[in-house]
Protein backbone atom coordinates (compact mmCIF):
# COMPACT_ATOMS: atom_id res chain seq x y z
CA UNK A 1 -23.65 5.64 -5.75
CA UNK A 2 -26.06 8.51 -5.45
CA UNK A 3 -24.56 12.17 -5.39
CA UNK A 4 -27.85 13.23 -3.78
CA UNK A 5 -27.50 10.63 -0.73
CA UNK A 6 -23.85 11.59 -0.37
CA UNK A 7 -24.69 15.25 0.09
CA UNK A 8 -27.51 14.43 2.27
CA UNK A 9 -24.94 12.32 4.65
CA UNK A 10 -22.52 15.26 4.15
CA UNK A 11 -25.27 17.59 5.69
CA UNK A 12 -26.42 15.60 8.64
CA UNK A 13 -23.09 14.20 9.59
CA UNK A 14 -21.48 15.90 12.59
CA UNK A 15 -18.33 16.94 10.26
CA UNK A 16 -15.57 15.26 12.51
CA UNK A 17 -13.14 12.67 11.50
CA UNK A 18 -13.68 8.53 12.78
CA UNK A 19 -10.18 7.59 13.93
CA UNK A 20 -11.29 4.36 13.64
CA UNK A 21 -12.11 5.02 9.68
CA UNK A 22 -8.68 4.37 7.75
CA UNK A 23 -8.35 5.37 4.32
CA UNK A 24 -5.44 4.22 2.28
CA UNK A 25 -3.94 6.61 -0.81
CA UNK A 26 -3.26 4.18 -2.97
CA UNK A 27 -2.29 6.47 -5.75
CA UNK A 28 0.22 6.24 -8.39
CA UNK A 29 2.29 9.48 -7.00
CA UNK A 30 3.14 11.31 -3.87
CA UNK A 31 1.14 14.78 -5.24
CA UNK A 32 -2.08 12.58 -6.22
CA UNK A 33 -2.06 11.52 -2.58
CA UNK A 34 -1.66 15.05 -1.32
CA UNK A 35 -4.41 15.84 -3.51
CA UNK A 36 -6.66 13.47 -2.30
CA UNK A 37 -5.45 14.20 1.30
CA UNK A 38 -6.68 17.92 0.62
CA UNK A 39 -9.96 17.08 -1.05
CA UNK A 40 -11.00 14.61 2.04
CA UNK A 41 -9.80 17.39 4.87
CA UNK A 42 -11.46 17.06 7.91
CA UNK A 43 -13.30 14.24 7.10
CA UNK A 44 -10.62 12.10 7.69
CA UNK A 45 -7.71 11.63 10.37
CA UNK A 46 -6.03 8.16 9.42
CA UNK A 47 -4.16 7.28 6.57
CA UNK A 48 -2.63 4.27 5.24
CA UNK A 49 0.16 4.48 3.13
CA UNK A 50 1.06 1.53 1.04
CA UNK A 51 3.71 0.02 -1.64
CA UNK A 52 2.55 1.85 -4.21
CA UNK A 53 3.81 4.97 -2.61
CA UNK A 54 6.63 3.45 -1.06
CA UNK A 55 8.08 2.65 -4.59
CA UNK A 56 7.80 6.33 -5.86
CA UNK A 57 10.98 7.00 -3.45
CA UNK A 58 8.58 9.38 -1.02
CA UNK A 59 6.02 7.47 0.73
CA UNK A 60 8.04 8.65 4.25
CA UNK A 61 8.03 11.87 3.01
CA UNK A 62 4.10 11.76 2.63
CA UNK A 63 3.98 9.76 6.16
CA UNK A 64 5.77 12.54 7.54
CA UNK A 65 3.67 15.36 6.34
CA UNK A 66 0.54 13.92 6.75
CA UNK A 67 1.87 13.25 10.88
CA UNK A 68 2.86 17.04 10.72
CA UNK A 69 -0.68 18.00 10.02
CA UNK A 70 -2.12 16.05 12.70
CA UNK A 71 -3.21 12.78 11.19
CA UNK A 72 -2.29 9.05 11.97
CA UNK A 73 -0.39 7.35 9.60
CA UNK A 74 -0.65 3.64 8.90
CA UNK A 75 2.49 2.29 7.29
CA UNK A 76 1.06 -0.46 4.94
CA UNK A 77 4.41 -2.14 3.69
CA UNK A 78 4.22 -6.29 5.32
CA UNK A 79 7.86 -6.30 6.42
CA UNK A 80 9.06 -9.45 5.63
CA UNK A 81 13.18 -10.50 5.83
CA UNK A 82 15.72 -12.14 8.24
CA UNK A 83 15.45 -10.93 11.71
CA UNK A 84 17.96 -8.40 11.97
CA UNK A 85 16.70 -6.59 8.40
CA UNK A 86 13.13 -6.05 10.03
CA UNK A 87 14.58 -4.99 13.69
CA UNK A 88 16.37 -2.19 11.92
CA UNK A 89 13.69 -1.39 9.79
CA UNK A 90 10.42 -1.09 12.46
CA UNK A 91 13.29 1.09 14.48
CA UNK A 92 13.60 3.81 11.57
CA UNK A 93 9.50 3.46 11.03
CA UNK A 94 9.64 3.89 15.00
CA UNK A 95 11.75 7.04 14.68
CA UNK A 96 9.19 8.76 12.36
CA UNK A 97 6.44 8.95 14.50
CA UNK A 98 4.15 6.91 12.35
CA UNK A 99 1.62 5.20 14.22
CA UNK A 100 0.98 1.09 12.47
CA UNK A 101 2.96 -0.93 10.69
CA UNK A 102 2.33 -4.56 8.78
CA UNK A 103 4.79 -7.19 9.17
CA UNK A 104 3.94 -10.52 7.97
CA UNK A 105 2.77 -13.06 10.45
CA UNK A 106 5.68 -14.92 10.67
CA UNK A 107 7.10 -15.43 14.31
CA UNK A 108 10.35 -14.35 13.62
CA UNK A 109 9.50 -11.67 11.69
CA UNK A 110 7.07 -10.31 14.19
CA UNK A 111 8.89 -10.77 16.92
CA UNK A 112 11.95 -9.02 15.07
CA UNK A 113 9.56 -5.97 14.42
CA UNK A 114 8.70 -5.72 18.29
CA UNK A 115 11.98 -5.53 19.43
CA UNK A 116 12.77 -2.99 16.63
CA UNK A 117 10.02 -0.51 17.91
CA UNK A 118 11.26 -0.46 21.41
CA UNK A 119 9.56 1.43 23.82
CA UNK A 120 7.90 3.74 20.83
CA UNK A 121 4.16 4.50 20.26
CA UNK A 122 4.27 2.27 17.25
CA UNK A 123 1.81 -0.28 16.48
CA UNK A 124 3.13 -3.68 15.22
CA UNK A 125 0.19 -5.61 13.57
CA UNK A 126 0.41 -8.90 11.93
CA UNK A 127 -0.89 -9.87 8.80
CA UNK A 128 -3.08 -13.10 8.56
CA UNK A 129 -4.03 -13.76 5.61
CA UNK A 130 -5.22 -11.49 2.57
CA UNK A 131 -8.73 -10.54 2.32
CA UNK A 132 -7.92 -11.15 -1.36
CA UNK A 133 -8.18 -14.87 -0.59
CA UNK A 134 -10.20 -17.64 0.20
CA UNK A 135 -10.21 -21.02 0.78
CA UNK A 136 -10.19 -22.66 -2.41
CA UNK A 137 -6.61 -20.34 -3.03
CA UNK A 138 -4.86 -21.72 -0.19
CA UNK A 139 -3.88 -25.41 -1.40
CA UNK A 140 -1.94 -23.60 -4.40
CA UNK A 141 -0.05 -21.42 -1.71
CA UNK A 142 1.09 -25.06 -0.14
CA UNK A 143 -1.77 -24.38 3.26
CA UNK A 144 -3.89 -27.07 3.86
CA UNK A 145 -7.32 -26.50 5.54
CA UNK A 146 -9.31 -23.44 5.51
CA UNK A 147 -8.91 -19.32 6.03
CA UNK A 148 -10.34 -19.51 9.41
CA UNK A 149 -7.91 -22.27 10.95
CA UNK A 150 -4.94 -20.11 9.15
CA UNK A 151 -5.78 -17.05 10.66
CA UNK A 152 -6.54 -18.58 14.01
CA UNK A 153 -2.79 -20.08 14.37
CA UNK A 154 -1.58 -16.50 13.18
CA UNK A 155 -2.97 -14.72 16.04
CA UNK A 156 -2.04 -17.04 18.34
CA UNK A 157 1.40 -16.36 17.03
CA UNK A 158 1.21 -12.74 16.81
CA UNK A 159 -0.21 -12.50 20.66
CA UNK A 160 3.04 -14.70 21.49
CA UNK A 161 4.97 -12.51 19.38
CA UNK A 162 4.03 -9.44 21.38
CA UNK A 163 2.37 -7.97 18.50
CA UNK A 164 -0.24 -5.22 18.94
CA UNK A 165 -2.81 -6.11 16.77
CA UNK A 166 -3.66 -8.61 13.56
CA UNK A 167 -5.04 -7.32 9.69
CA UNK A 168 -7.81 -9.65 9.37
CA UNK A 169 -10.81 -9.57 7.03
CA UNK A 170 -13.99 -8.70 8.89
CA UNK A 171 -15.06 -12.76 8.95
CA UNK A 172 -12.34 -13.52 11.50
CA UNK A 173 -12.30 -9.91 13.81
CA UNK A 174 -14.98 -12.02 16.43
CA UNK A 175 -12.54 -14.57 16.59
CA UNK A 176 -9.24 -12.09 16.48
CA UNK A 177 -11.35 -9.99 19.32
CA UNK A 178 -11.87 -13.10 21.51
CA UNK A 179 -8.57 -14.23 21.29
CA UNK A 180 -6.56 -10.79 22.05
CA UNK A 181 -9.07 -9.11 24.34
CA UNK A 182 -10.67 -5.68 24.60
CA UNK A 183 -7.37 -4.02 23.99
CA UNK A 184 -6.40 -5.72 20.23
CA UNK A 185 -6.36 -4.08 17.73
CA UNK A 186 -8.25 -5.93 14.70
CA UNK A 187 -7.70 -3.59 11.90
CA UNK A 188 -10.12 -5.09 8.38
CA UNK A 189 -9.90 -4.47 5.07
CA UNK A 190 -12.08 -5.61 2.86
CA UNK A 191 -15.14 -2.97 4.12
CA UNK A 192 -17.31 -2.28 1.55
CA UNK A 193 -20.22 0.13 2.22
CA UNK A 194 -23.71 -1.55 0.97
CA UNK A 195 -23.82 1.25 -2.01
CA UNK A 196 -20.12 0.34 -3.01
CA UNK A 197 -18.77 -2.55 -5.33
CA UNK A 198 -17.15 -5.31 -3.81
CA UNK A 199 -13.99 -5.05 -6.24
CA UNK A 200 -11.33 -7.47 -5.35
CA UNK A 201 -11.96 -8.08 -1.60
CA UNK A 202 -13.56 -12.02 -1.73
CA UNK A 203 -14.42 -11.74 2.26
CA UNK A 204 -16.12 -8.18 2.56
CA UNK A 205 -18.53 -7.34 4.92
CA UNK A 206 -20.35 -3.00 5.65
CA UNK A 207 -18.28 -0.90 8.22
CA UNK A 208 -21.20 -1.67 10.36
CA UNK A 209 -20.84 -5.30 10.37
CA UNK A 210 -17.22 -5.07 10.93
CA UNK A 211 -17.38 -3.16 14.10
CA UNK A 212 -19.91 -5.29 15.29
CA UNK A 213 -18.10 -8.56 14.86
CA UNK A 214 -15.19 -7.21 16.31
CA UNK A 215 -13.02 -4.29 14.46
CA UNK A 216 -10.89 -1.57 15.85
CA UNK A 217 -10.34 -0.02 12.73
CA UNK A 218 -11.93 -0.47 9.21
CA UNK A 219 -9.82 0.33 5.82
CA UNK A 220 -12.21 1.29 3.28
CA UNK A 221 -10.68 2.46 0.32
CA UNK A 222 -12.49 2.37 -3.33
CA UNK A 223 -16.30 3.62 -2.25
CA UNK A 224 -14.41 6.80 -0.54
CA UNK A 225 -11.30 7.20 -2.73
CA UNK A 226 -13.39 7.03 -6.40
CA UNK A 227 -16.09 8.93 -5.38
CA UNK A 228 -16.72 12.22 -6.83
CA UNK A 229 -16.82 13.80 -3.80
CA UNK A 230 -14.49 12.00 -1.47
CA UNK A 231 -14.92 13.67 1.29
CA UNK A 232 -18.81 13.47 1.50
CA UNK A 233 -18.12 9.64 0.64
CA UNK A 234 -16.48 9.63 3.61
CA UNK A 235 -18.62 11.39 6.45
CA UNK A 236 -21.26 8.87 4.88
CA UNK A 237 -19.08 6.03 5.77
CA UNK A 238 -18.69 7.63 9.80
CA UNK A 239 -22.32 8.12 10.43
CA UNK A 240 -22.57 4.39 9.38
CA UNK A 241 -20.03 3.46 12.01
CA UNK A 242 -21.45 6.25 14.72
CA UNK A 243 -24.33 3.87 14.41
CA UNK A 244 -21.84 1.03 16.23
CA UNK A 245 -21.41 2.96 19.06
């Protein structure tokens, strides 16, 4: 990417965070994120925090501060165990103040995480399927037919689930929007700025397109995270989605 375009969508960008614009610190240690938290500043005001942090030992610790400075905090981690295990465990995520969590779109398991949140501000969102995959990957997982069918029995189960939302590559958020109304969230990965590799997302689409089909919320990682200048990575990614509405 150019430097020189960055700094020119640093200059001519209002300066305020997205909320819609969710950046995940997938970093290799709680004091890289905080780093990278620091170097981004204003420029950003949600964060997703994933395994990788979760398996240093701090990731709550991280989802904590970040929620004592002011940001959002999206809790990356797929929940997926017996009923009771997830219950307990989307209470204690409730109890933190964090504001989404993943559970895989299972209807137990989603339906476990609801009643585990209570009457909290937390956001239980269902995972359909990977943005990682595609079609030809699914008869090896034991699916038959195609990512779109998949997905589309997943929200139907995550809207009977009481679920707040689905994870859904961009390709699906029209149908994820149509089916859950105004009020869904439809939170994509797999965003990938037109001046950004694709990497390992197989079903990526520009934050523009996302919100367009459909998206709440885009996770764009990689083209914000590796630039040189983070932060101006990122204001260039918001006046792209200002341009949504």
């Amino acid at each position: 990417m150019a430097e020189a375009a960055l700094a020119d969508a640093a200059k001519n960008a209002s300066g305020k965070a997205d909320p819609r614009l969710i950046v995940p610190l997938d970093v290799p240690t709680v004091e890289e994120a905080r780093a990278l938290a620091e170097r981004l500043g204003d420029a950003v005001s949600f964060y997703k925090v994933g395994l990788e942090l979760f398996a240093t030992g701090e990731g709550m610790t991280l989802a904590r501060e970040l929620k004592a400075r002011g940001k959002q905090v999206f809790i990356d981690w797929k929940l997926h165990d017996i009923g009771t295990t997830v219950q307990r465990s989307a209470a204690v995520l409730a109890g933190s103040g964090c504001d989404f969590v993943t559970v895989h779109g299972e209807p137990q398991v989603m339906a476990a995480a609801v009643r585990g949140r209570g009457g909290s501000g937390l956001k239980i969102l269902a995972v359909t399927v990977l943005t990682s995959l595609s079609d030809g990957d699914l008869p090896e997982l034991g699916y038959g037919g195609t990512v779109r069918a998949l997905v589309e029995r997943r929200i139907h189960q995550a809207i009977a689930a009481g679920c707040d939302g689905v994870i859904s590559s961009p390709h699906e958020a029209a149908l994820a929007r149509a089916l859950g109304g105004k009020d869904f969230l439809v939170v994509t990965p797999g965003v990938r700025p037109d001046w950004s590799a694709k990497n390992d997302q197989a079903r990526a689409m520009t934050p523009l397109e996302a919100l367009g089909a459909g998206a709440s919320h885009i996770v764009c990682g990689r083209p914000i995270t590796a630039a040189n200048d983070p932060q101006a990575a990122a204001l260039r990614v918001a006046a792209e989605m200002a341009q949504a509405g």
